[in-house]
N, C-alpha and C. Protein backbone atom coordinates (compact mmCIF):
# COMPACT_ATOMS: atom_id res chain seq x y z
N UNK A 1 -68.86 18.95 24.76
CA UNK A 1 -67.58 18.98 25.44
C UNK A 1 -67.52 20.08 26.49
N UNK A 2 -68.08 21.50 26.33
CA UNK A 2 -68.02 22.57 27.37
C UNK A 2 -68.56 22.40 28.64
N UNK A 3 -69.90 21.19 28.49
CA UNK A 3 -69.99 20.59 29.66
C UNK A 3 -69.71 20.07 30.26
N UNK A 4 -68.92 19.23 29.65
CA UNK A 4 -68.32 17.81 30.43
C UNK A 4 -67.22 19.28 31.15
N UNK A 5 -66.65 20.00 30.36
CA UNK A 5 -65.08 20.86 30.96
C UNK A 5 -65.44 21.25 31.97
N UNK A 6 -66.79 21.90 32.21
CA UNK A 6 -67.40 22.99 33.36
C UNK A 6 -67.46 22.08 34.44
N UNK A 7 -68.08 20.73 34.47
CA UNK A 7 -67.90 19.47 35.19
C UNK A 7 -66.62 19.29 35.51
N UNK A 8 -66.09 18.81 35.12
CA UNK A 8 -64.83 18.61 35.65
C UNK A 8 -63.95 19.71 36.35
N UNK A 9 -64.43 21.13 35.77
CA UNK A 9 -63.59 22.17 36.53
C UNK A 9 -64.51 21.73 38.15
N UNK A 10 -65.54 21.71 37.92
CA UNK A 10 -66.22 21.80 39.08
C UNK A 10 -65.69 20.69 40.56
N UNK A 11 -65.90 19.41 39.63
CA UNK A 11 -65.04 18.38 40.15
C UNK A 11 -63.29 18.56 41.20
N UNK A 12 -63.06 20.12 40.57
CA UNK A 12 -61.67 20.09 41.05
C UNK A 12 -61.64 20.92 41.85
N UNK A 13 -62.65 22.14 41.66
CA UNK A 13 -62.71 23.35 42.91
C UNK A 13 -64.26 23.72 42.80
N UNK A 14 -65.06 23.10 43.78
CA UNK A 14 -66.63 22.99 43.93
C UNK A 14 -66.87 24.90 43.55
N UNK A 15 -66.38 25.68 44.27
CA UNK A 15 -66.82 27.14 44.21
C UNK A 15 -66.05 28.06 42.91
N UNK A 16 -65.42 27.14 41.95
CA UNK A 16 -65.22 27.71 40.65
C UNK A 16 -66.11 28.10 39.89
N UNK A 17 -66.61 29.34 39.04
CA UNK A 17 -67.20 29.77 38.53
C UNK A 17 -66.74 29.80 36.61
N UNK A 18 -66.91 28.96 36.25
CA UNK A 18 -66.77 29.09 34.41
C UNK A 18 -67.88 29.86 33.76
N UNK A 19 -67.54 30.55 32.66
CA UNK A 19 -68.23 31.48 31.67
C UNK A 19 -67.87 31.53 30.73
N UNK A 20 -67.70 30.76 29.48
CA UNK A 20 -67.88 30.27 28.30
C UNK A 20 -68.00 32.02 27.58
N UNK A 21 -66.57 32.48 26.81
CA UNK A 21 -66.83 33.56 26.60
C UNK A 21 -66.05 33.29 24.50
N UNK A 22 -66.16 34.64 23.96
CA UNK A 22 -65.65 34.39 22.64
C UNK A 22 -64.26 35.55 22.98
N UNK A 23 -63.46 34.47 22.42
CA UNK A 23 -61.85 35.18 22.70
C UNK A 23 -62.03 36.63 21.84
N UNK A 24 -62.24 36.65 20.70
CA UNK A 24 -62.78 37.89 19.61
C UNK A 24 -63.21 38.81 20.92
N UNK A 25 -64.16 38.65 21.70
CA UNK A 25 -64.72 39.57 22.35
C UNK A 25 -64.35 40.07 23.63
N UNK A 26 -62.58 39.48 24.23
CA UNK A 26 -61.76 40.32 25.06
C UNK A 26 -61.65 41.75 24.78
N UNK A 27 -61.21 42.60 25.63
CA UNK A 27 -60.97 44.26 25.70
C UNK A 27 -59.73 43.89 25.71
N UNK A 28 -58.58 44.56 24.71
CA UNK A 28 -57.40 45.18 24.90
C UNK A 28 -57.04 46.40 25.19
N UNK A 29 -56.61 46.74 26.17
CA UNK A 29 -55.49 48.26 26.40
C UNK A 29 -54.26 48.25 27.16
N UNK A 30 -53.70 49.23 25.96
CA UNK A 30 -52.25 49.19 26.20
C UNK A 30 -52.05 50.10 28.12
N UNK A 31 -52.88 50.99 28.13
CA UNK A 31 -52.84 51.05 29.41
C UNK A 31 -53.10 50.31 30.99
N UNK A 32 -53.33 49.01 30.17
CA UNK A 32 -53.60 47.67 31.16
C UNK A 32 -52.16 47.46 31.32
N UNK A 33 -51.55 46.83 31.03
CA UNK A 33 -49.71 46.45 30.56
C UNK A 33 -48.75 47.72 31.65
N UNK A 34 -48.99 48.83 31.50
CA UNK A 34 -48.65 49.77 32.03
C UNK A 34 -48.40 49.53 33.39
N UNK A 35 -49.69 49.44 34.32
CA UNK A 35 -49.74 48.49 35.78
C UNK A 35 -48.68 48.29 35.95
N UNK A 36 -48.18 47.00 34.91
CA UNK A 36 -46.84 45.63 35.30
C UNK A 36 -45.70 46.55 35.09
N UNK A 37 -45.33 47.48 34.81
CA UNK A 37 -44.31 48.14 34.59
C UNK A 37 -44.19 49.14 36.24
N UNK A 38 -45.26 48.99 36.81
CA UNK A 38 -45.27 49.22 38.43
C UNK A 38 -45.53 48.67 39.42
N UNK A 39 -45.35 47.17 38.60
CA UNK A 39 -45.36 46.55 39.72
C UNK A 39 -44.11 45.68 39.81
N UNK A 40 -44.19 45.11 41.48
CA UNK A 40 -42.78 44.53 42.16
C UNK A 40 -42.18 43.61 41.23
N UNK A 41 -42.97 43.01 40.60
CA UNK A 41 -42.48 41.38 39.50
C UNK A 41 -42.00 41.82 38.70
N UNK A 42 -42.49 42.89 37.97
CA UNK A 42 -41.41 43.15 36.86
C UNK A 42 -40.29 43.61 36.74
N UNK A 43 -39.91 42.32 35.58
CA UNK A 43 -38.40 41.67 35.73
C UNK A 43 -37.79 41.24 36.41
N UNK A 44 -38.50 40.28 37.54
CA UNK A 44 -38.18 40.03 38.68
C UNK A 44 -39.01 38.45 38.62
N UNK A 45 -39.79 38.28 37.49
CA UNK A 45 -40.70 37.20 37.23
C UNK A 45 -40.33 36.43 35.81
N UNK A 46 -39.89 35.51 36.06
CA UNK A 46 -39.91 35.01 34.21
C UNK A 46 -41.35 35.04 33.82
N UNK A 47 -42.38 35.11 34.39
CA UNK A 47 -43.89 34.98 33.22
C UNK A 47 -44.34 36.22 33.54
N UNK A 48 -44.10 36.94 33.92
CA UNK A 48 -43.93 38.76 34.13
C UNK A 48 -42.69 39.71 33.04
N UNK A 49 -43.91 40.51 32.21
CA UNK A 49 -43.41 41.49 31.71
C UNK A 49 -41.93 42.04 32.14
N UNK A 50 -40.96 42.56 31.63
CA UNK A 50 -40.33 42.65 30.35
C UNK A 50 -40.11 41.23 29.59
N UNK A 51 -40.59 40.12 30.00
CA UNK A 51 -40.31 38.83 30.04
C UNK A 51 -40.60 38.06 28.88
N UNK A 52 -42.09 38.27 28.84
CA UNK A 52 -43.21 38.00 27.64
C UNK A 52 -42.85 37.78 26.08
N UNK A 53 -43.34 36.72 25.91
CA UNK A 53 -42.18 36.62 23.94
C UNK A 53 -43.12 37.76 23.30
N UNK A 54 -42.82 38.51 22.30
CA UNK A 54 -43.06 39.57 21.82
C UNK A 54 -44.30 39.13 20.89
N UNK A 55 -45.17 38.77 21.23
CA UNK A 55 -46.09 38.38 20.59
C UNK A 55 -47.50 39.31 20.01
N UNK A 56 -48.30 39.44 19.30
CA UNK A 56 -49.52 40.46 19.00
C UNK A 56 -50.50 39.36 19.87
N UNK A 57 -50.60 39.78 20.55
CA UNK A 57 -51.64 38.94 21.82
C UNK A 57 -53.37 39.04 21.16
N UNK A 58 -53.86 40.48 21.34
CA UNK A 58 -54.89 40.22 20.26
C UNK A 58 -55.00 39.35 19.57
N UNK A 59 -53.69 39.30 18.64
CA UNK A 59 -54.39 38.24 17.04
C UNK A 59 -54.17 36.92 17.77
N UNK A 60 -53.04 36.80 18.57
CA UNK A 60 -53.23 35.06 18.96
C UNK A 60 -54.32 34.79 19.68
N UNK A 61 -54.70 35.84 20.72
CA UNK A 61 -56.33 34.71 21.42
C UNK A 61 -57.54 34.52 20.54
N UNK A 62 -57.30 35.84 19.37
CA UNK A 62 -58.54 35.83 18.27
C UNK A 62 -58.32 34.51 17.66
N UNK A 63 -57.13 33.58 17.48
CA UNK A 63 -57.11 32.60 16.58
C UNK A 63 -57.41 31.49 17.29
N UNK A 64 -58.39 31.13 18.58
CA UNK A 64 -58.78 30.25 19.54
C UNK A 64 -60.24 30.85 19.29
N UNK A 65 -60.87 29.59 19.14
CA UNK A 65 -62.45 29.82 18.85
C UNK A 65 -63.24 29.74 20.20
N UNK A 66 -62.82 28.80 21.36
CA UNK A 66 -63.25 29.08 22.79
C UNK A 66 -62.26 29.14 23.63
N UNK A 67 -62.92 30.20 24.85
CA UNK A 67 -62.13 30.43 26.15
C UNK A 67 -63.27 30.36 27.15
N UNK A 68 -62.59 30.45 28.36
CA UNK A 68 -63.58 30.45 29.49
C UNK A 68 -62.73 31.15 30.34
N UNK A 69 -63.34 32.20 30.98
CA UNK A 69 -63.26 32.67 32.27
C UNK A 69 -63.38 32.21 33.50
N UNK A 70 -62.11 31.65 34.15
CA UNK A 70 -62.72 30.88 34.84
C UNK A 70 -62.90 31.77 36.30
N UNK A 71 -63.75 31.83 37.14
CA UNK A 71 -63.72 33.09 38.14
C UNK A 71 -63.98 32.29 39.90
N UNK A 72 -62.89 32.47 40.96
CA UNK A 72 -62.72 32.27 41.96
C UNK A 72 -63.01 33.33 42.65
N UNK A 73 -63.89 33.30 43.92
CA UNK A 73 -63.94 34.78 44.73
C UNK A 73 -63.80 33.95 46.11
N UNK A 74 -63.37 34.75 47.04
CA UNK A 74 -62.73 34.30 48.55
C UNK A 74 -63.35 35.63 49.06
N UNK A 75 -63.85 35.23 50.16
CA UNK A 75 -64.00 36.07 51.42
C UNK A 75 -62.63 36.70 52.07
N UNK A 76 -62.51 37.61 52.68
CA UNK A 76 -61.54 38.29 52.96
C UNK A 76 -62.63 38.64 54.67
N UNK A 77 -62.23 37.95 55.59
CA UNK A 77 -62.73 38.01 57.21
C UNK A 77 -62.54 38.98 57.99
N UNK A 78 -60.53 39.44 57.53
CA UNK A 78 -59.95 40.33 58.06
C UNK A 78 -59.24 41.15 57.15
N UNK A 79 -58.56 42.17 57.55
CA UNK A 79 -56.89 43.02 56.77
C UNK A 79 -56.05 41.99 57.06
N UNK A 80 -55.75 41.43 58.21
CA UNK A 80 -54.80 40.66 58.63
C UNK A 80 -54.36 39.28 57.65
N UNK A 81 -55.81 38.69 57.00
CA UNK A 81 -55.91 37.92 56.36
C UNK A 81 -55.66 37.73 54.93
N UNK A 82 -55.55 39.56 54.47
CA UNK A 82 -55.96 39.46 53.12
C UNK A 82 -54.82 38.84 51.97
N UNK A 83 -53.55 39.06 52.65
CA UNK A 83 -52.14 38.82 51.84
C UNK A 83 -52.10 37.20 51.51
N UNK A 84 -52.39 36.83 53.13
CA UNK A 84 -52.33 34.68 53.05
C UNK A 84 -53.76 34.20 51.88
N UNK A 85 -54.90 35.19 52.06
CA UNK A 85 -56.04 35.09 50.98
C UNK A 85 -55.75 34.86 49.39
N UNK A 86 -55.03 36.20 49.17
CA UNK A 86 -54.17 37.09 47.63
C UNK A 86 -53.42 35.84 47.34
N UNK A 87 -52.15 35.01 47.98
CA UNK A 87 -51.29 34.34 48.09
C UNK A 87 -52.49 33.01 47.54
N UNK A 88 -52.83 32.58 48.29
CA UNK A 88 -53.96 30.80 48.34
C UNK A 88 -54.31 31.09 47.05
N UNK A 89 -55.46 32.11 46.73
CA UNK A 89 -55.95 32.18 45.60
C UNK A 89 -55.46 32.16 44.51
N UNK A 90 -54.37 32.70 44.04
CA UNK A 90 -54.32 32.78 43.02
C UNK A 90 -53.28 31.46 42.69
N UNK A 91 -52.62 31.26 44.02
CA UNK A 91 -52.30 29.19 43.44
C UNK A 91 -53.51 28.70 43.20
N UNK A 92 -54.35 28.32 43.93
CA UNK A 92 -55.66 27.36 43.50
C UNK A 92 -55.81 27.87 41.84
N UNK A 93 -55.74 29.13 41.36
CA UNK A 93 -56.54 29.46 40.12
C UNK A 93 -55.74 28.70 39.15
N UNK A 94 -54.46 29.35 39.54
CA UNK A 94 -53.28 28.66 38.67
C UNK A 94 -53.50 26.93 38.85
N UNK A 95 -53.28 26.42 39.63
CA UNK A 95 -53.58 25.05 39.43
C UNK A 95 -54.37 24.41 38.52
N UNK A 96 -55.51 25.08 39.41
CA UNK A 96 -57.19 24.94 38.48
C UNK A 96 -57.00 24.88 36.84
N UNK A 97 -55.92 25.87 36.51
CA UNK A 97 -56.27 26.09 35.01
C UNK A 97 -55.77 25.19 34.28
N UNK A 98 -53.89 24.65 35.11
CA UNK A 98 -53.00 23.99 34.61
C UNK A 98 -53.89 22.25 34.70
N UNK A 99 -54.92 21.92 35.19
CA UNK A 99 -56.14 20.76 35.14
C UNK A 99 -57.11 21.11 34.21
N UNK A 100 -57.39 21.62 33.98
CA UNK A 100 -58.09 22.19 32.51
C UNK A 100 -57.67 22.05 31.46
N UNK A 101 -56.15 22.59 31.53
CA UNK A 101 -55.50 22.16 29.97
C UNK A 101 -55.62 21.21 30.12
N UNK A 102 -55.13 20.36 30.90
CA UNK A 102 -54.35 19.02 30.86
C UNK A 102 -55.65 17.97 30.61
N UNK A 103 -56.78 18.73 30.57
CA UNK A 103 -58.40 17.86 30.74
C UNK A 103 -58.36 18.02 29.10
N UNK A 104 -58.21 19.15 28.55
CA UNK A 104 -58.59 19.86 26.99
C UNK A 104 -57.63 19.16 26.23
N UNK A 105 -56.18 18.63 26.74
CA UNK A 105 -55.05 17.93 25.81
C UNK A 105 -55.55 16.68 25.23
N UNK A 106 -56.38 16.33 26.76
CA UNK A 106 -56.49 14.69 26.82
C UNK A 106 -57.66 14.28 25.98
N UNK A 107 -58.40 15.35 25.38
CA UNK A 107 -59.97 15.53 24.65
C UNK A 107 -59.37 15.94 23.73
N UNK A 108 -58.53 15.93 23.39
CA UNK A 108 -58.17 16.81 21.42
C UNK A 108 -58.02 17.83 21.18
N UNK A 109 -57.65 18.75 21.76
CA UNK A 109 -57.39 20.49 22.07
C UNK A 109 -56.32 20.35 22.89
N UNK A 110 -55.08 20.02 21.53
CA UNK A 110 -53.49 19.97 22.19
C UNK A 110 -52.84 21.70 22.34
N UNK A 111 -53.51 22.74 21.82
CA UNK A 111 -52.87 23.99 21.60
C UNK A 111 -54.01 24.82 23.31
N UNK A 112 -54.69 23.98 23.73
CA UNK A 112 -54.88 24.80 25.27
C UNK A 112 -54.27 25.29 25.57
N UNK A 113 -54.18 26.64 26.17
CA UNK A 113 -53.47 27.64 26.72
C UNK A 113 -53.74 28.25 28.22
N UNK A 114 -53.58 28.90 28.90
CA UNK A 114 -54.14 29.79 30.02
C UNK A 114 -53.12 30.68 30.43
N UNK A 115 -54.19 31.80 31.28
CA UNK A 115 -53.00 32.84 31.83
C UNK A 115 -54.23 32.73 33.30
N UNK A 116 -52.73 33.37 34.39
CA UNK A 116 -53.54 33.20 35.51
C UNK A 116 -53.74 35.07 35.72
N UNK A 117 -54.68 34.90 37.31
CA UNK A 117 -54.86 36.48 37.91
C UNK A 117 -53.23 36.49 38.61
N UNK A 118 -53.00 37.82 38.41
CA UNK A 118 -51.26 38.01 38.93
C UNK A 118 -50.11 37.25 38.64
N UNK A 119 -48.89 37.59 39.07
CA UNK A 119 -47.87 36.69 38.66
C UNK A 119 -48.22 35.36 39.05
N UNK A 120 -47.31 34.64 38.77
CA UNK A 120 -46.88 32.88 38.65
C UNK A 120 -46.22 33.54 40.66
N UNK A 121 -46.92 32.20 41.06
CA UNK A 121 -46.68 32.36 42.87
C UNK A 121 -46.10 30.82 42.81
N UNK A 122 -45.89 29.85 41.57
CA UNK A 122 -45.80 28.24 42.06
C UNK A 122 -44.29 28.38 42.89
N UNK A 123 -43.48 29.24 43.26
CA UNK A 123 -42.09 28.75 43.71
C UNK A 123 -42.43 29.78 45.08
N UNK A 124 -42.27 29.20 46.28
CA UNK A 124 -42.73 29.90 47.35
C UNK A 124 -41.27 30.98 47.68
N UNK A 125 -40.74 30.44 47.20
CA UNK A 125 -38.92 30.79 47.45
C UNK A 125 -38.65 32.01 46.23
N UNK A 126 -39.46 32.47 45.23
CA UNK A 126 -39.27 33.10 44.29
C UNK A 126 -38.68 32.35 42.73
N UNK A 127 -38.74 33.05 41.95
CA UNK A 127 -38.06 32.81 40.51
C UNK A 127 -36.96 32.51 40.88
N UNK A 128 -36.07 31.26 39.77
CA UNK A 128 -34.91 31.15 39.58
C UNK A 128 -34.27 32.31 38.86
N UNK A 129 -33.11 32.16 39.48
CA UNK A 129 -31.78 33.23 39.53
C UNK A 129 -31.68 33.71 37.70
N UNK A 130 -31.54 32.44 36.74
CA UNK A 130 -31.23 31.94 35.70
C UNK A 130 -32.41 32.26 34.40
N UNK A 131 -33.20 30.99 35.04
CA UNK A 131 -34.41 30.95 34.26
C UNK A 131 -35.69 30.34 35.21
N UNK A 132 -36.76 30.20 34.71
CA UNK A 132 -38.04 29.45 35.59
C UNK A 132 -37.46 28.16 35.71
N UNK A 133 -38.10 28.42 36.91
CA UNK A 133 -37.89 26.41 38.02
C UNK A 133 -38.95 25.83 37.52
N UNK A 134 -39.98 26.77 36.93
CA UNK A 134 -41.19 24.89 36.84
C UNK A 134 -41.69 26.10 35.25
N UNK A 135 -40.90 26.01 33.78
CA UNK A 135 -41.16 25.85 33.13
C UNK A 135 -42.47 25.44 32.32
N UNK A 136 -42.48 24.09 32.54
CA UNK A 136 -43.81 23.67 32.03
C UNK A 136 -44.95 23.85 32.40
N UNK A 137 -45.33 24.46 33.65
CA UNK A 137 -46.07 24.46 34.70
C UNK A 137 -46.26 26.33 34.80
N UNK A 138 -45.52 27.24 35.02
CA UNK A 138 -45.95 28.60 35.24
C UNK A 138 -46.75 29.04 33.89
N UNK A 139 -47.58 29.97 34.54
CA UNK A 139 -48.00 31.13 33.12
C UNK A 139 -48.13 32.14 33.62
N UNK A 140 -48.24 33.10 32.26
CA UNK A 140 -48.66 34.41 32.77
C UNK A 140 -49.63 35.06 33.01
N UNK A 141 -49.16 36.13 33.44
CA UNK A 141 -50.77 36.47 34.13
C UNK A 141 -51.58 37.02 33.01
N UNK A 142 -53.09 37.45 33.04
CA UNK A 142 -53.66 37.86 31.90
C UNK A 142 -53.68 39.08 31.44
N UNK A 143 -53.48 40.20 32.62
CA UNK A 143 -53.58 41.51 31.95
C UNK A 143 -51.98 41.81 31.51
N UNK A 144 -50.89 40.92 31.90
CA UNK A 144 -49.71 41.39 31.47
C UNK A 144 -49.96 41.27 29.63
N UNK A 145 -50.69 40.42 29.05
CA UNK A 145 -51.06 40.65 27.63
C UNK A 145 -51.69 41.89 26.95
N UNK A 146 -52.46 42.65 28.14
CA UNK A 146 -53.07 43.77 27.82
C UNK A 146 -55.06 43.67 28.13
N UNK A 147 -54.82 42.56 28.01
CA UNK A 147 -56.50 42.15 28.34
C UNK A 147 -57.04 43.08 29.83
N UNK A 148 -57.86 44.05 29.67
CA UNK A 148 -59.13 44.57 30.38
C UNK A 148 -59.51 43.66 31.29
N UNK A 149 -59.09 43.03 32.04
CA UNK A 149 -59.63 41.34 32.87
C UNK A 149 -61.06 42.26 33.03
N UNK A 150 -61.42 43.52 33.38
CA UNK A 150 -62.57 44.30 34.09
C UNK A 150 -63.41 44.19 33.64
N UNK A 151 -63.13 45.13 32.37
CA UNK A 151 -63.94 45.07 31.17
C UNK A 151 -64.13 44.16 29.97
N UNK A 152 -63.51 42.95 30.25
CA UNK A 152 -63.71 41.87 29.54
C UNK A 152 -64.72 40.69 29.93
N UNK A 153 -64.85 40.76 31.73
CA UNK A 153 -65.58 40.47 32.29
C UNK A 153 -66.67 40.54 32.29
N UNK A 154 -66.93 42.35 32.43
CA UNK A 154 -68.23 42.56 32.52
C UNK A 154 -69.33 42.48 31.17
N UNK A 155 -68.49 42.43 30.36
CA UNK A 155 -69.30 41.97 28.83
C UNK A 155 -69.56 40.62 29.00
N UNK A 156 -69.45 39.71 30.10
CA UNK A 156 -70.25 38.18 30.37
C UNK A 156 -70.78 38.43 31.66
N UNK A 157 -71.15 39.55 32.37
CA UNK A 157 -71.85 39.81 33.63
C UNK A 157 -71.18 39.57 35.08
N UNK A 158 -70.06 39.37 34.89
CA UNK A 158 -68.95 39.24 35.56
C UNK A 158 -68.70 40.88 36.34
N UNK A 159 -69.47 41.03 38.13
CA UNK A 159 -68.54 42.43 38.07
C UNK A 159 -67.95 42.19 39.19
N UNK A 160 -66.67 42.83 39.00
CA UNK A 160 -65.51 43.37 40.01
C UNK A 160 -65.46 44.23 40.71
N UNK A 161 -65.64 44.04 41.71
CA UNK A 161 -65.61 45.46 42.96
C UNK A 161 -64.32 45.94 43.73
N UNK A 162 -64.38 47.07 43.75
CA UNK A 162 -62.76 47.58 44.35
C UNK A 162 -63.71 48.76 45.31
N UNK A 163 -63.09 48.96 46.39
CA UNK A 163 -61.58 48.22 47.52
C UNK A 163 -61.77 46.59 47.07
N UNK A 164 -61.01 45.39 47.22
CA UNK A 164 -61.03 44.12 47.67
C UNK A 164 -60.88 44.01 48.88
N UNK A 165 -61.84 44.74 49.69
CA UNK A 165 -61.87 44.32 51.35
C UNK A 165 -62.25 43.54 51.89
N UNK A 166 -63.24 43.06 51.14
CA UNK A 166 -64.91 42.03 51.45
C UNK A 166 -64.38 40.88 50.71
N UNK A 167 -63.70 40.47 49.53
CA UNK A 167 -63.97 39.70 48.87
C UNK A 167 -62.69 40.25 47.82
N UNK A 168 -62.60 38.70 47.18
CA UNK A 168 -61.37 39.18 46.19
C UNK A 168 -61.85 37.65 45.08
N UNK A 169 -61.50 38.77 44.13
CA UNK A 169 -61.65 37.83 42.55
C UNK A 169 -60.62 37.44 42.17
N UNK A 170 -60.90 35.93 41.47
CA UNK A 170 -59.52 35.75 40.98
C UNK A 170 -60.25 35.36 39.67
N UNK A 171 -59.67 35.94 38.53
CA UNK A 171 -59.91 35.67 36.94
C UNK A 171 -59.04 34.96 36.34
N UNK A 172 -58.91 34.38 35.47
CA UNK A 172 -58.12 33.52 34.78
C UNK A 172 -58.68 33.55 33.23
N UNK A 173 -57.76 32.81 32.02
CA UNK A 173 -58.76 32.37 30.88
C UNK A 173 -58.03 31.37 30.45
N UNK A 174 -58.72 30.46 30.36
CA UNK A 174 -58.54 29.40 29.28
C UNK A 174 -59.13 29.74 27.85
N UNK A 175 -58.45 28.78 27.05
CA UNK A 175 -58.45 29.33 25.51
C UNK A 175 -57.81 27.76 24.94
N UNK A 176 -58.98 27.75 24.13
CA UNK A 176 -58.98 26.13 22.74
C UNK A 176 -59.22 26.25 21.78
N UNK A 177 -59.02 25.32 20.73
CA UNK A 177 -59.81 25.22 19.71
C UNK A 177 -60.73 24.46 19.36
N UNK A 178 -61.83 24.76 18.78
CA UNK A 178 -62.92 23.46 18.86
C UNK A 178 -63.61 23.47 17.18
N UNK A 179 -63.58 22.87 16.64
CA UNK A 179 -63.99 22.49 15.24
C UNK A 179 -65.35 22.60 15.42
């Protein structure tokens, strides 16, 4: 089945990168989480922190036997470019992932999950006033759980380079169960 998934991710964004990782073997720190408490979205995002159902994130991805990393990188040409770059990417990722579940539902892995890189961007207009406009459809991002995206990475050879001048990563994870 992980093949046929990697196929089909491929099928949907040719320069997607999957890495078949063990949820057990994410990095948690509470100083990851911290970030979102400085950044613009929070509370300003329904799938952005203070937002988040109060959940032990650890024990729930530990109780998913596979995830995948799924990893997008974009060239960055210019400065001028890099915001419309930041913006594209991390819809495509989000998309990408929300076709993954929907690939994993349709195969027998109804509890698929994902979180994207950065907030939920699907409403170009921003969050509803109230509550989320596309509900079924947004998620959150991954380090708002606490996940190391860095150092969770690089334990599957995955590395991240900062400045993002040259190039920009976009991480994501999917997460199933598989008997």
């Amino acid at each position: 089945m992980r093949g046929e998934l990697i196929g089909f991710m491929k099928s949907k964004c040719s320069f997607a990168e999957g890495v078949l990782i063990d949820p057990k073997e994410l990095v948690f720190e509470e100083n990851v989480k911290m970030n979102c408490f400085y950044c613009g979205k929070y509370n300003n995002n329904w799938r952005c922190p203070p937002n988040l159902p109060d959940i032990d994130y650890p024990r729930m991805m530990a109780e998913y036997t596979k995830g995948l990393l799924v990893v997008l990188t974009y060239a960055i040409p210019s400065k001028d470019e890099y915001e419309e770059i930041r913006y594209e990417s991390s819809n495509v990722l989000h998309k990408l992932l929300l076709q993954l579940e929907k690939w994993l539902w349709e195969h027998d892995s109804p509890n698929a999950i994902s979180f994207g890189a950065g907030s939920c961007k699907l409403c170009k207009s921003g969050c509803g006033k109230e509550k989320c406009n596309n509900p079924y459809m947004s998620r959150s991002p991954l380090e708002a759980t606490g996940v190391n995206v860095i150092k969770s990475a690089r334990k599957y050879n995955i590395k991240v380079t900062f400045p993002a001048d040259e190039k920009i990563m976009r991480i994501g994870l999917l997460l199933w169960q598989e008997e």
